[in-house]
Every structure is written in C-alpha cells, then in structure tokens.
N, C-alpha and C. Protein backbone atom coordinates (compact mmCIF):
# COMPACT_ATOMS: atom_id res chain seq x y z
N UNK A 1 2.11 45.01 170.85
CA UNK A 1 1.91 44.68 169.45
C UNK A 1 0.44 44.92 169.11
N UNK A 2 0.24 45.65 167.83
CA UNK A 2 -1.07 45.93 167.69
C UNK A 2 -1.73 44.58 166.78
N UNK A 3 -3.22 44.47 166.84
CA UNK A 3 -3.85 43.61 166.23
C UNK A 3 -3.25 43.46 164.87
N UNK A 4 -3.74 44.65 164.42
CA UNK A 4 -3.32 44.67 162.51
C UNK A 4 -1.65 43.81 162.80
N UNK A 5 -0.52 43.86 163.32
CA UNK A 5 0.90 43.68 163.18
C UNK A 5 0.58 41.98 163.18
N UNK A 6 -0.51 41.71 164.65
CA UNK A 6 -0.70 40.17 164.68
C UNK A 6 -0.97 39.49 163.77
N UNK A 7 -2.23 40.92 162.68
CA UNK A 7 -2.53 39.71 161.47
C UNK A 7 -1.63 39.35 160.48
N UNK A 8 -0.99 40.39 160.01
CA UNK A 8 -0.24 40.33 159.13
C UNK A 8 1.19 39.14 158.94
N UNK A 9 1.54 39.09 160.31
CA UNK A 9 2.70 38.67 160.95
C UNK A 9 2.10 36.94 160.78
N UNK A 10 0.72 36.86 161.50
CA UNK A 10 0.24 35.19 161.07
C UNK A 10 -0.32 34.89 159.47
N UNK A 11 -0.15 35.94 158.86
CA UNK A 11 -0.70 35.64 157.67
C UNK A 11 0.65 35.34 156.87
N UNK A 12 1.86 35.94 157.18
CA UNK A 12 2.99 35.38 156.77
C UNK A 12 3.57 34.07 157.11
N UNK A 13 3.28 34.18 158.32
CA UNK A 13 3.52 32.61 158.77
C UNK A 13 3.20 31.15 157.74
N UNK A 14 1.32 31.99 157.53
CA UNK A 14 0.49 30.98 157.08
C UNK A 14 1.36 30.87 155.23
N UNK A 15 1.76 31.60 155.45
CA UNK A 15 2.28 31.80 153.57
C UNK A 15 3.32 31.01 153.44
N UNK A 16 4.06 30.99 154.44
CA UNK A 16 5.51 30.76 154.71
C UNK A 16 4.83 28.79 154.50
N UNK A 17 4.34 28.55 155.38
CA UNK A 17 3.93 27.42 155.81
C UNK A 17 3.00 26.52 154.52
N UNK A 18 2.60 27.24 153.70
CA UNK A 18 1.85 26.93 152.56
C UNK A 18 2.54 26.65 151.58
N UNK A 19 3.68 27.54 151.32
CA UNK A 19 5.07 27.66 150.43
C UNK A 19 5.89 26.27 150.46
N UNK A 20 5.98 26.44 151.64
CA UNK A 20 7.23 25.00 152.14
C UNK A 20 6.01 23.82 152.01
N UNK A 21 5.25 23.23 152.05
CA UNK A 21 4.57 22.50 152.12
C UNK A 21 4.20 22.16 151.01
N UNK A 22 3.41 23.03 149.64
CA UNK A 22 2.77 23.20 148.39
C UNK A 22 3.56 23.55 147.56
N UNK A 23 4.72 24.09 148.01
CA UNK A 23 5.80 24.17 146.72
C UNK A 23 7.20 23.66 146.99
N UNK A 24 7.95 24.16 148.46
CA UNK A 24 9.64 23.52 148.29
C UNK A 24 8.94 22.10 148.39
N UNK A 25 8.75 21.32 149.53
CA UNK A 25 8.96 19.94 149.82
C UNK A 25 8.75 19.09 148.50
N UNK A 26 7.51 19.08 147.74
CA UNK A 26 7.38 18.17 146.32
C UNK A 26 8.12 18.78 145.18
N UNK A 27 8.88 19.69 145.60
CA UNK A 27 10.21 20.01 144.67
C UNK A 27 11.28 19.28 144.50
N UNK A 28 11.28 19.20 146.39
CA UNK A 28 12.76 18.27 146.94
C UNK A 28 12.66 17.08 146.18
N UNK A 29 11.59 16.51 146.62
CA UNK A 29 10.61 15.28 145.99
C UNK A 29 10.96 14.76 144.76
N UNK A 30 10.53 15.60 143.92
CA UNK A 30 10.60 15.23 142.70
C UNK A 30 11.97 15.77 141.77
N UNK A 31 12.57 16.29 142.38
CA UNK A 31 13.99 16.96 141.79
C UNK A 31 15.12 15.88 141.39
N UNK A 32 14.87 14.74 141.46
CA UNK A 32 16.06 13.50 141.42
C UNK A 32 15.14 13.05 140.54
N UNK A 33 13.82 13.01 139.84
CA UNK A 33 13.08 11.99 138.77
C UNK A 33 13.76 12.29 137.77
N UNK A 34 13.60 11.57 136.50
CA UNK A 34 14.23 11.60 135.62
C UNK A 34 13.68 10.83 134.47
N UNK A 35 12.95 11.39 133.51
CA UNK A 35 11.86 10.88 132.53
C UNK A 35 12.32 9.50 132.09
N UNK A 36 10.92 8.47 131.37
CA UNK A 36 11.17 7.68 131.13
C UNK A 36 12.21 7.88 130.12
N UNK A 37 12.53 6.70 129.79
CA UNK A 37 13.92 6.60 128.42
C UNK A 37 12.95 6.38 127.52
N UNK A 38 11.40 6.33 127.70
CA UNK A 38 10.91 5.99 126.14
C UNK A 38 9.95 7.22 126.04
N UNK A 39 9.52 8.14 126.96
CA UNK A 39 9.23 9.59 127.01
C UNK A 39 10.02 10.58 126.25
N UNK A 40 9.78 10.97 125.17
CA UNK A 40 10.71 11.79 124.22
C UNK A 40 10.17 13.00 124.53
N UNK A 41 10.96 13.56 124.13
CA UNK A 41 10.82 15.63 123.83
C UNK A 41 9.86 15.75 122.85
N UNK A 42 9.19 17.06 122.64
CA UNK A 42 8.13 16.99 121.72
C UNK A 42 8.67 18.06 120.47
N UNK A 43 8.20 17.24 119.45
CA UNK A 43 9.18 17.68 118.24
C UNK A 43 8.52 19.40 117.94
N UNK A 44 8.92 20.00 117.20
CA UNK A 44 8.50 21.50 116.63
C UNK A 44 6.92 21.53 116.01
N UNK A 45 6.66 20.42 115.27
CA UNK A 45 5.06 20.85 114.96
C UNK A 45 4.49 20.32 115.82
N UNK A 46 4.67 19.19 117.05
CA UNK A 46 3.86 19.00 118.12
C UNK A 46 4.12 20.27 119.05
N UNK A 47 4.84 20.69 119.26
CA UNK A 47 4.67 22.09 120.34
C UNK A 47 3.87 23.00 119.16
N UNK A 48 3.90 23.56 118.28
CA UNK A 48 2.89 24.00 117.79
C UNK A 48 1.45 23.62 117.82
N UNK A 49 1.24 22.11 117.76
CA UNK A 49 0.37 21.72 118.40
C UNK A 49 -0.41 21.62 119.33
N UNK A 50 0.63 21.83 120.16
CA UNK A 50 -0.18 21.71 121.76
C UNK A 50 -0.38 23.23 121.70
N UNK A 51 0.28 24.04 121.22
CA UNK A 51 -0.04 25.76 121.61
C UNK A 51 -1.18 26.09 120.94
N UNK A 52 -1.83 25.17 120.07
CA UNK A 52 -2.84 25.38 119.14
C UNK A 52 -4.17 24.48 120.07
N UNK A 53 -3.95 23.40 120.55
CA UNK A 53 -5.10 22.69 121.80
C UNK A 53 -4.86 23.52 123.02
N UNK A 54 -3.80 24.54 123.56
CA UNK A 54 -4.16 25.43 124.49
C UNK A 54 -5.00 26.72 123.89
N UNK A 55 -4.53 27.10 123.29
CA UNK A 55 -5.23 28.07 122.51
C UNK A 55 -6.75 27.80 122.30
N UNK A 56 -7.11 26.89 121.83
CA UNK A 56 -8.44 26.49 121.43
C UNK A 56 -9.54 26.03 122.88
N UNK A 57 -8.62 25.95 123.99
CA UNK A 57 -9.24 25.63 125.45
C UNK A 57 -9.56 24.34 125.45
N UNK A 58 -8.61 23.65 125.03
CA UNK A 58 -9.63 21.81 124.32
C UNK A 58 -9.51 21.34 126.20
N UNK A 59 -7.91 22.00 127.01
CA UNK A 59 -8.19 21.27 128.10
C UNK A 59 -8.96 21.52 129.37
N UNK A 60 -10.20 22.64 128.78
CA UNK A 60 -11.23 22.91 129.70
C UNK A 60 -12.43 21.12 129.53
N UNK A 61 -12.35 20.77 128.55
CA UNK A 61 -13.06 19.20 128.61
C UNK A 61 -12.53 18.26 128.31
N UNK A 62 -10.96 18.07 127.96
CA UNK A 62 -10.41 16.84 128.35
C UNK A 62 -9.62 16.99 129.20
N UNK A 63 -9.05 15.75 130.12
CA UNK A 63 -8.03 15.77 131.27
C UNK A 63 -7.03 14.92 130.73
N UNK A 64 -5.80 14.77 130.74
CA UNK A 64 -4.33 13.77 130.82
C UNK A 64 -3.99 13.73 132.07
N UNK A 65 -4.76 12.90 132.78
CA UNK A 65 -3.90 12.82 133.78
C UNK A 65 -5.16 11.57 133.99
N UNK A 66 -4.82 10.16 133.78
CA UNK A 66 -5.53 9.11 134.45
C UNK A 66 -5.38 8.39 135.74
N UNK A 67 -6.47 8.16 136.17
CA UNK A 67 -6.61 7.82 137.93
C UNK A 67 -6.22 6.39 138.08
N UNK A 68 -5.97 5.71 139.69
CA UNK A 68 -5.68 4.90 140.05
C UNK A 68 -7.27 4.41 139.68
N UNK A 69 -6.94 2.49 139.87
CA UNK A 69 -8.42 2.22 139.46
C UNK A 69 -9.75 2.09 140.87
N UNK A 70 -8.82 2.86 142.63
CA UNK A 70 -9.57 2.89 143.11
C UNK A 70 -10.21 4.62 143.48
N UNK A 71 -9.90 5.15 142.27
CA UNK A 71 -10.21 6.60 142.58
C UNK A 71 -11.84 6.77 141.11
N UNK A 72 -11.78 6.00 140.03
CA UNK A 72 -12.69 6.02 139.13
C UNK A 72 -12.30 4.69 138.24
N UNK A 73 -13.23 5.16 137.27
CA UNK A 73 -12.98 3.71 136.36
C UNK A 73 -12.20 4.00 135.09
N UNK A 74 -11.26 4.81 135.08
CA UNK A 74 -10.42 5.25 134.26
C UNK A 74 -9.75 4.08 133.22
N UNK A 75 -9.11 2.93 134.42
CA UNK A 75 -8.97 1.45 133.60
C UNK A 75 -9.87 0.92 132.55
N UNK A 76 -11.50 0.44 133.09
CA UNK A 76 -12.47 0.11 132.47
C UNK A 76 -12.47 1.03 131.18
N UNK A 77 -12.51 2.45 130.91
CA UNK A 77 -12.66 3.28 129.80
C UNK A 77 -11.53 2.68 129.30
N UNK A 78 -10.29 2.05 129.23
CA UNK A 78 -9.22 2.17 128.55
C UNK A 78 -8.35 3.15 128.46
N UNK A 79 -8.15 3.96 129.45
CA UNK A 79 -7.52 5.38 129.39
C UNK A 79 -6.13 4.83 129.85
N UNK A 80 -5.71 4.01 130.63
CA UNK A 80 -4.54 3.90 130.15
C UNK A 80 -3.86 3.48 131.97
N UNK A 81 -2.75 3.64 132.36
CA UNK A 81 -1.97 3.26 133.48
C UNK A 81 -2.14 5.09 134.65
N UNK A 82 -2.28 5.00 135.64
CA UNK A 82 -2.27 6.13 136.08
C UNK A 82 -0.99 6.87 136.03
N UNK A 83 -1.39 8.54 135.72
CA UNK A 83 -0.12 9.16 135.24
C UNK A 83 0.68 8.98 136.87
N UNK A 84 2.04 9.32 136.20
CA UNK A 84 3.25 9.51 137.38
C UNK A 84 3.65 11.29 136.95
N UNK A 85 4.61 11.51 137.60
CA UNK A 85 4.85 12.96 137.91
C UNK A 85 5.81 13.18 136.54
N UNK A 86 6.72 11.74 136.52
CA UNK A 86 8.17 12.42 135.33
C UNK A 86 6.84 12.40 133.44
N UNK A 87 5.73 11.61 133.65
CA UNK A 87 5.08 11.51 132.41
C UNK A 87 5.05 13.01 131.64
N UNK A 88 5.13 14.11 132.69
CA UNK A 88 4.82 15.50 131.97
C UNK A 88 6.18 16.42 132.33
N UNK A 89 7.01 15.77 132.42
CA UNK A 89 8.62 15.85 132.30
C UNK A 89 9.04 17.31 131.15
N UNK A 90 8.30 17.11 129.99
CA UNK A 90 8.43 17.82 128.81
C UNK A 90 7.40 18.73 128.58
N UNK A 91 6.08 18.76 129.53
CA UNK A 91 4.98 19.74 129.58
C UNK A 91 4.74 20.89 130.26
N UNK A 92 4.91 21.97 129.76
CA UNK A 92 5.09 23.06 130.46
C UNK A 92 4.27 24.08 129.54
N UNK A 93 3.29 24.90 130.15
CA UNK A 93 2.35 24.37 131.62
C UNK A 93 2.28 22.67 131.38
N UNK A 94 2.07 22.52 132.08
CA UNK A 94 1.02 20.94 132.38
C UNK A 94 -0.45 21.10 132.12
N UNK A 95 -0.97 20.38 130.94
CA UNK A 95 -2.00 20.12 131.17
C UNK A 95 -3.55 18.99 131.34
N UNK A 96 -3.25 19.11 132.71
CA UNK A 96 -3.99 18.31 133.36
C UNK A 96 -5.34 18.11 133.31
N UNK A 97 -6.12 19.35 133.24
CA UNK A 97 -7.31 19.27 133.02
C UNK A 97 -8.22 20.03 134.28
N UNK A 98 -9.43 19.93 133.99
CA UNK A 98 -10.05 20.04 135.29
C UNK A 98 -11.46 19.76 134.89
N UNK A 99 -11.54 19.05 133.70
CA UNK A 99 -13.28 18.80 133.61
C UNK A 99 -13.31 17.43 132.67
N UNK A 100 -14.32 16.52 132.89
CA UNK A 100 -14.03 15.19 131.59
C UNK A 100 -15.18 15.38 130.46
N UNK A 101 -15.59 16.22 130.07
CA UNK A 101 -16.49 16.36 129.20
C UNK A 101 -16.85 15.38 128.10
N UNK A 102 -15.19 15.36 127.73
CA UNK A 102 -14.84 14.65 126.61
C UNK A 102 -14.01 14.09 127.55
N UNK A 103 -13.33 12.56 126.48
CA UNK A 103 -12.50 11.43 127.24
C UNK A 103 -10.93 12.10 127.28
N UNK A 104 -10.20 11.00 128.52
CA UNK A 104 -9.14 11.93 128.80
C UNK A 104 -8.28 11.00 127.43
N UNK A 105 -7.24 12.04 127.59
CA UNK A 105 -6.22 12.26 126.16
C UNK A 105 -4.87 12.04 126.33
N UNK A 106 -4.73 11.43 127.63
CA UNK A 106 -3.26 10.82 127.98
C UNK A 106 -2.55 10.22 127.14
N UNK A 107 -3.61 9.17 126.87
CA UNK A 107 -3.13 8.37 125.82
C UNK A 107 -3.84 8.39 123.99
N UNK A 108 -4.03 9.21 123.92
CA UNK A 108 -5.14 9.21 122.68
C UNK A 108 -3.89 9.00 121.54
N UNK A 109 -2.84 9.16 121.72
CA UNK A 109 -2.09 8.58 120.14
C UNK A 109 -2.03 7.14 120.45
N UNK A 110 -2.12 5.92 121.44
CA UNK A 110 -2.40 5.03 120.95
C UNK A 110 -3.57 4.60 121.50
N UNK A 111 -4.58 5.45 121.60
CA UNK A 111 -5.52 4.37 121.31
C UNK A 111 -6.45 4.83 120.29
N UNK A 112 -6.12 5.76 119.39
CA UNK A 112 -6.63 6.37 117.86
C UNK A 112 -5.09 7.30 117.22
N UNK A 113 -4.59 6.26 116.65
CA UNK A 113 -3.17 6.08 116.46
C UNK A 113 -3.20 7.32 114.55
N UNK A 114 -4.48 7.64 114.21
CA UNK A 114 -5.04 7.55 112.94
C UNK A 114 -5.03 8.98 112.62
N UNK A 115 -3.96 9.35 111.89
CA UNK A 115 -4.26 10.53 111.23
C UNK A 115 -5.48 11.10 110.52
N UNK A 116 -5.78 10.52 109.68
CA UNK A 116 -6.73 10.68 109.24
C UNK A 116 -8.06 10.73 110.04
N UNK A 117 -8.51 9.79 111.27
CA UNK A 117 -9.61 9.99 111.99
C UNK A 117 -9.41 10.89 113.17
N UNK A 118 -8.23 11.30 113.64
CA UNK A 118 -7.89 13.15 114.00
C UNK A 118 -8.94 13.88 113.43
N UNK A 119 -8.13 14.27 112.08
CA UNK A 119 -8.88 14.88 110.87
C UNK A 119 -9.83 15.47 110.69
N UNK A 120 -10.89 14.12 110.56
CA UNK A 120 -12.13 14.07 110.33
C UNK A 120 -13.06 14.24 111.58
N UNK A 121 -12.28 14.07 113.01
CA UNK A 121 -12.86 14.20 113.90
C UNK A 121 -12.58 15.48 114.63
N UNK A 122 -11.78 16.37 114.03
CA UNK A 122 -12.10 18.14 114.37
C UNK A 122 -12.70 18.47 113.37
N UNK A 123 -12.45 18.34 111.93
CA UNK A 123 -13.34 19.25 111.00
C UNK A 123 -14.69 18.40 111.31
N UNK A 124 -15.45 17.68 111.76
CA UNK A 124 -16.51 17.21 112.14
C UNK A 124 -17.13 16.05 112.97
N UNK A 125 -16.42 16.26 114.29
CA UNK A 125 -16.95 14.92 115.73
C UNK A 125 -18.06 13.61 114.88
N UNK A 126 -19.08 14.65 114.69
CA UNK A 126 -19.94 13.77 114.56
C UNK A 126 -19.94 12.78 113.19
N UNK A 127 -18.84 12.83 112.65
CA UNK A 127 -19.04 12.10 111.28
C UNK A 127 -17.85 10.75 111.90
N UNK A 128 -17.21 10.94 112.83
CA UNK A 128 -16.71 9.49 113.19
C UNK A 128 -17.43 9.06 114.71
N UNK A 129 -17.74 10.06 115.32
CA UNK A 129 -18.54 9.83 116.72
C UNK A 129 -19.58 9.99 116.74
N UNK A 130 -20.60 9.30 116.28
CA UNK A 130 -21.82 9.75 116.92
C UNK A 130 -22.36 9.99 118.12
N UNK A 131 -23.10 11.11 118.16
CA UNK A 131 -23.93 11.86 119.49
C UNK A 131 -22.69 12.63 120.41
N UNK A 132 -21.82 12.86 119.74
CA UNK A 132 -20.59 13.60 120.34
C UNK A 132 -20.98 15.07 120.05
N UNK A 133 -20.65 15.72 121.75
CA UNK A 133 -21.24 17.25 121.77
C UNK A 133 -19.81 18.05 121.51
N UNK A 134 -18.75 17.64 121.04
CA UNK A 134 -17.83 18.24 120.74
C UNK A 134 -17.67 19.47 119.58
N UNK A 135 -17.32 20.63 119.66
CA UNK A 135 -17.81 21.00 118.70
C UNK A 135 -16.60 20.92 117.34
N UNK A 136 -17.47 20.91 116.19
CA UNK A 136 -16.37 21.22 115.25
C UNK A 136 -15.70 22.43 114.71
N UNK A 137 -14.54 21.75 114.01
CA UNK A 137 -13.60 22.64 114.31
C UNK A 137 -13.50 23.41 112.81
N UNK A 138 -14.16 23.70 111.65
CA UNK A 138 -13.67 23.97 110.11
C UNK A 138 -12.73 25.09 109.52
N UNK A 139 -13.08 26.04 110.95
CA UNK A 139 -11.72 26.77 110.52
C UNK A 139 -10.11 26.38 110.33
N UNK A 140 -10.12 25.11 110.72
CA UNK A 140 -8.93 24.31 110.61
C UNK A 140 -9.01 23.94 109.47
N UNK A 141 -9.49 23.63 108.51
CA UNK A 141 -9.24 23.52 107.30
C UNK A 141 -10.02 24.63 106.44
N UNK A 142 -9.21 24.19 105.08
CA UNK A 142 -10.43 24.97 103.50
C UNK A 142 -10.75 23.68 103.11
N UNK A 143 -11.49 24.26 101.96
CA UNK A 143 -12.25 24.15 100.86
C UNK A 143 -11.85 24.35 99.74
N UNK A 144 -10.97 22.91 98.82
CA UNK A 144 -10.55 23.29 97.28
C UNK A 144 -11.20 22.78 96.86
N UNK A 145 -11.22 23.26 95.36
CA UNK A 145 -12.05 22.88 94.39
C UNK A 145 -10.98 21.78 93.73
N UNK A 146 -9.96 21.70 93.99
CA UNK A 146 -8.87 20.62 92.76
C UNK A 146 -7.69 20.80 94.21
N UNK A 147 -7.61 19.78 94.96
CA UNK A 147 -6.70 19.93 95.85
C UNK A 147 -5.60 19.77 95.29
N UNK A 148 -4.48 20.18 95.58
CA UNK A 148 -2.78 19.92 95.25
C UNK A 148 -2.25 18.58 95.50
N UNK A 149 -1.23 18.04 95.20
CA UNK A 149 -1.18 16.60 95.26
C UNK A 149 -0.05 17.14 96.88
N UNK A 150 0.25 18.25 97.39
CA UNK A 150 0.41 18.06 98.97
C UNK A 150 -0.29 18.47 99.83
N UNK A 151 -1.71 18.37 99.32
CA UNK A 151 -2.60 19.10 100.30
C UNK A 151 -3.06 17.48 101.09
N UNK A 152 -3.27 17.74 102.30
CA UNK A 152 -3.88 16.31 103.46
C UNK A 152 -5.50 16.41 102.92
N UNK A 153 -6.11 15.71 102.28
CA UNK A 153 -6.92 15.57 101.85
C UNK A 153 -8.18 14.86 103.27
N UNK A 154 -9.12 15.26 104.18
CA UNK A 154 -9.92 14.76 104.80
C UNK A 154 -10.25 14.18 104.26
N UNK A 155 -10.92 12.27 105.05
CA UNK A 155 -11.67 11.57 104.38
C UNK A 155 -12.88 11.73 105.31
N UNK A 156 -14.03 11.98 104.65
CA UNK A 156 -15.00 12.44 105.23
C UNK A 156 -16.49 11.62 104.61
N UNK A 157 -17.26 11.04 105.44
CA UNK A 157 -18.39 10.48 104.73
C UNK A 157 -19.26 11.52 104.06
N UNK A 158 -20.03 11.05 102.87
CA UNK A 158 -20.92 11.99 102.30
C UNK A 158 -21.67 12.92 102.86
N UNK A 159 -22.33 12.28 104.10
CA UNK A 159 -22.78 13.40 104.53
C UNK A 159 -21.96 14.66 104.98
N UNK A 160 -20.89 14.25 105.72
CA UNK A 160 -20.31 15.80 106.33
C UNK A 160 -19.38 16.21 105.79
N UNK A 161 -19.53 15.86 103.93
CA UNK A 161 -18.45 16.45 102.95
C UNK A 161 -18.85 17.43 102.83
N UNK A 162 -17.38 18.50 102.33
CA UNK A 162 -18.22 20.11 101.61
C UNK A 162 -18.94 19.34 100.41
N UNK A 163 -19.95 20.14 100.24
CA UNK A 163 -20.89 19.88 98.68
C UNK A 163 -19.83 20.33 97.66
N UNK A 164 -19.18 21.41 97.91
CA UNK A 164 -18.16 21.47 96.20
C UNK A 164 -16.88 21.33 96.89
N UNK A 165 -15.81 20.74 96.25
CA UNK A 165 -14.62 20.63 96.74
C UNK A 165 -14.48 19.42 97.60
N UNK A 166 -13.08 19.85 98.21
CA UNK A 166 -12.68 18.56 99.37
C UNK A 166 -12.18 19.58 100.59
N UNK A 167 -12.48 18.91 101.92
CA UNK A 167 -11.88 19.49 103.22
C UNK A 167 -10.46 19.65 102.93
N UNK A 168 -9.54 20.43 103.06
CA UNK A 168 -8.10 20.51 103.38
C UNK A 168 -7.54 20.63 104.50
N UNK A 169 -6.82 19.56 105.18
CA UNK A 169 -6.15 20.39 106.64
C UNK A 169 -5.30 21.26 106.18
N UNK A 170 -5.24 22.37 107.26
CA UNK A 170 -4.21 23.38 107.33
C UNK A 170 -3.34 23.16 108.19
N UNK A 171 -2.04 23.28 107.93
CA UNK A 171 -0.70 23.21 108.94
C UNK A 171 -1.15 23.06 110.19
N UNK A 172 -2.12 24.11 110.51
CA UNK A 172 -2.54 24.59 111.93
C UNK A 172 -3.00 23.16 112.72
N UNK A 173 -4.09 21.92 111.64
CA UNK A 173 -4.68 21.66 111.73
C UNK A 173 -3.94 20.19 111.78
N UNK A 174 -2.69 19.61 111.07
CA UNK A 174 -1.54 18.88 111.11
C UNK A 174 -0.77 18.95 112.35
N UNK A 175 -0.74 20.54 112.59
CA UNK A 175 0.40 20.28 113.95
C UNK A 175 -0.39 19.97 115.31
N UNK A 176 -1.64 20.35 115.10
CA UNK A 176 -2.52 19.71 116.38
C UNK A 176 -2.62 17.93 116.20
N UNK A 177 -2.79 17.44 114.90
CA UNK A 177 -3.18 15.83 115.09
C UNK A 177 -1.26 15.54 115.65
N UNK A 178 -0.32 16.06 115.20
CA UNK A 178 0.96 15.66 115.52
C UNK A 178 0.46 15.56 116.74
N UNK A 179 0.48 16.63 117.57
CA UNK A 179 0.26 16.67 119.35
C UNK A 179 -0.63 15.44 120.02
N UNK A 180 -1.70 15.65 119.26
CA UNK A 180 -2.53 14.56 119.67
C UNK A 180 -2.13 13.05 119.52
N UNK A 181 -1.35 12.58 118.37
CA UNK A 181 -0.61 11.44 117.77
C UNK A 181 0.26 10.99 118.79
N UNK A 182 1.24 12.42 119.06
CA UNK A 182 2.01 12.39 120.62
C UNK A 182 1.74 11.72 122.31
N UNK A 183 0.62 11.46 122.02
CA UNK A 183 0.14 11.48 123.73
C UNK A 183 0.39 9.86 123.60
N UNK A 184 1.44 9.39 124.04
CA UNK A 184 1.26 8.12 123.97
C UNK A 184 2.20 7.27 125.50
N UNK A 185 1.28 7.36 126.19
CA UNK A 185 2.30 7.00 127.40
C UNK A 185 2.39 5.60 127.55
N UNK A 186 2.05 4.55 126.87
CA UNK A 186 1.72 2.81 127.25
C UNK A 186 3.37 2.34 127.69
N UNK A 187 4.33 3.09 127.77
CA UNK A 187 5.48 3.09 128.29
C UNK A 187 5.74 2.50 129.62
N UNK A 188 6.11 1.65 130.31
CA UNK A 188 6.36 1.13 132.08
C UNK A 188 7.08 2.07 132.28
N UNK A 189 6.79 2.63 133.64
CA UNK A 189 7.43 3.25 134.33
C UNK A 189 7.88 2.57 135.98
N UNK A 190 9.01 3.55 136.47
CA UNK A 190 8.91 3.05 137.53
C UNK A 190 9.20 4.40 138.59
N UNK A 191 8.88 4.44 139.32
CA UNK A 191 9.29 5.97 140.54
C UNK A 191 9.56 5.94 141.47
N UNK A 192 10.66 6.74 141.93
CA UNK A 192 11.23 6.84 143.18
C UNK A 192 10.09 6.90 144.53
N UNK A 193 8.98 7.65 143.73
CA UNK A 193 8.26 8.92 144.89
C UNK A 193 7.03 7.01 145.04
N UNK A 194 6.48 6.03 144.65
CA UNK A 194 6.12 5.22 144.87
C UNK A 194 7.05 3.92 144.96
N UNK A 195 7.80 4.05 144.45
CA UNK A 195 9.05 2.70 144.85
C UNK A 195 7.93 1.30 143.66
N UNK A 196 7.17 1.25 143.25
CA UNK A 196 6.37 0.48 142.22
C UNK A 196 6.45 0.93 140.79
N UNK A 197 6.46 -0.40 140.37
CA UNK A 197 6.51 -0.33 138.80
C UNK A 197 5.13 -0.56 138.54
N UNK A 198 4.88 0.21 136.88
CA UNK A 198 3.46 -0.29 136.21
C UNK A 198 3.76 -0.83 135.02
C-alpha cells in the first residue's frame, strides 16, 4: 500500500468518524424532541422578518442562544432561561450568533414587548439608547410630509426627528419589529436530552 492510499484511506476514516459523532449521533438525540406547546410557528411577516435581520447581518452582533448561569452572567443581564435544542424547532438556519456586540435577542419580545420602541430604535439606537454603537437603520423608513392615516407613524424625540415631515416605517421595517416582537421564549420547558425542567 502506498503512502498517498494510507492518507487518503485515514482521512476517510477521520470523516467517517467526525460525521457519526458531529452529525448522526445528536440527530439520533434529538429526533424524538418535540417543541414546546407554547413555541408557535412563525407567522408570514415574521419570516419576512427574520429574512430581513439575516439579510441585514444583525446576527453577526447579537446571539439567541442564552448560557447556563455557570458559563456567563447571561441571568444577571436578564436574558432569559438557557436555550434548549427544541427552542429553534421553527428556525432554519438557526441563528445563534457568534459575537455579543449588542445584547442577546432570545428573548427581546418580552423584555421590549414595544412596537413602537423597535421603531424608533432602528430608525435611530441612539434616541432610545444612549451611547449605543448600533448603527441606524433609515432606509427602513421615509419621510412624509402629511402621513396617511395607515402609515406607522415613528415616535421619535425632537432631536432625532426628520426636520420636515414624520419617520414612516416601511413594511420592510414592520415585518422585522414582528420578528423581533417574536423572540419570546419565557415559556418552561422540559427535555428529554437533560431529563430537567426550567
């Protein structure tokens, strides 16, 4: 047997062995879960939503996925119960995150339950957050001069009003606060794969 046949032959092995390990076994695993009963499907303008916070890269600086309270202080922030596996049952991709720039968003529909401070906090962070490096978002809305009586009217402090007109959300800009409104896991769960309830 020549060298090259050896490598190739252990590099399959190693694949083989990576496969069954990193993908069948937490398949087996998790293939009998079965979402909470208070975990719903996500309606048509929240999946527009979320395709509009993937799109925009929001989950390069927030994470959904909160830690046990001996891995960080995720509790102390108020972020919420650590996620379980069936919580993203309905998320596909999953997104988890990989940086905390900004706070995680597991739970951000209840713990800023507020359409309106959504809103005001993409067309401009800093007018409900101060010293927030988030950036804003205004292409999500216009600028009328006489809004329509169905236009979502931003409430916005003087300072980070347009000077003529009023902010308008745009659909675009509705179906993202839906998504965000969505994240609401304060639900008990319980799991096979830990045998504990939270």
């Amino acid at each position: 047997m020549t060298r090259s046949l050896t490598i190739v032959i252990g590099a399959l092995i190693m694949l083989a062995m990576a496969t069954l390990v990193l993908v069948a076994l937490p398949y087996r695993q998790l293939e009998a879960e079965t979402p909470p009963a208070a975990l719903k499907p996500y309606t048509l303008a929240e999946l527009r939503g979320r395709a509009t916070y993937v799109s925009m890269g929001c989950v390069y600086c927030h994470s959904q996925q909160p830690r046990e309270a001996t891995l960080g202080p995720d509790a102390i922030r108020r972020w919420g119960r650590p996620s379980v596996p069936t919580d993203y049952a309905y998320d596909y991709p999953q997104l988890l995150g990989v940086s905390r720039t900004g706070p995680d968003l597991f739970n951000i529909g209840a713990r800023q339950p507020s359409t309106d401070w959504h809103l005001a906090h993409l067309y401009q962070p800093r007018s409900v957050t101060p010293g927030s490096v988030m950036p804003a978002y205004p292409f999500l809305f216009k600028v009328a001069a006489h809004p329509g009586p169905n236009d979502k009217v931003v409430s916005l402090p003087p300072q980070f009003a347009p000077t003529a007109g009023a902010a308008v959300a745009t659909q675009e800009a509705l179906d993202l606060v839906a998504y965000l409104t969505s994240l609401d896991h304060t639900y008990p769960v319980t799991t096979a794969i830990s045998g504990a309830s939270r």
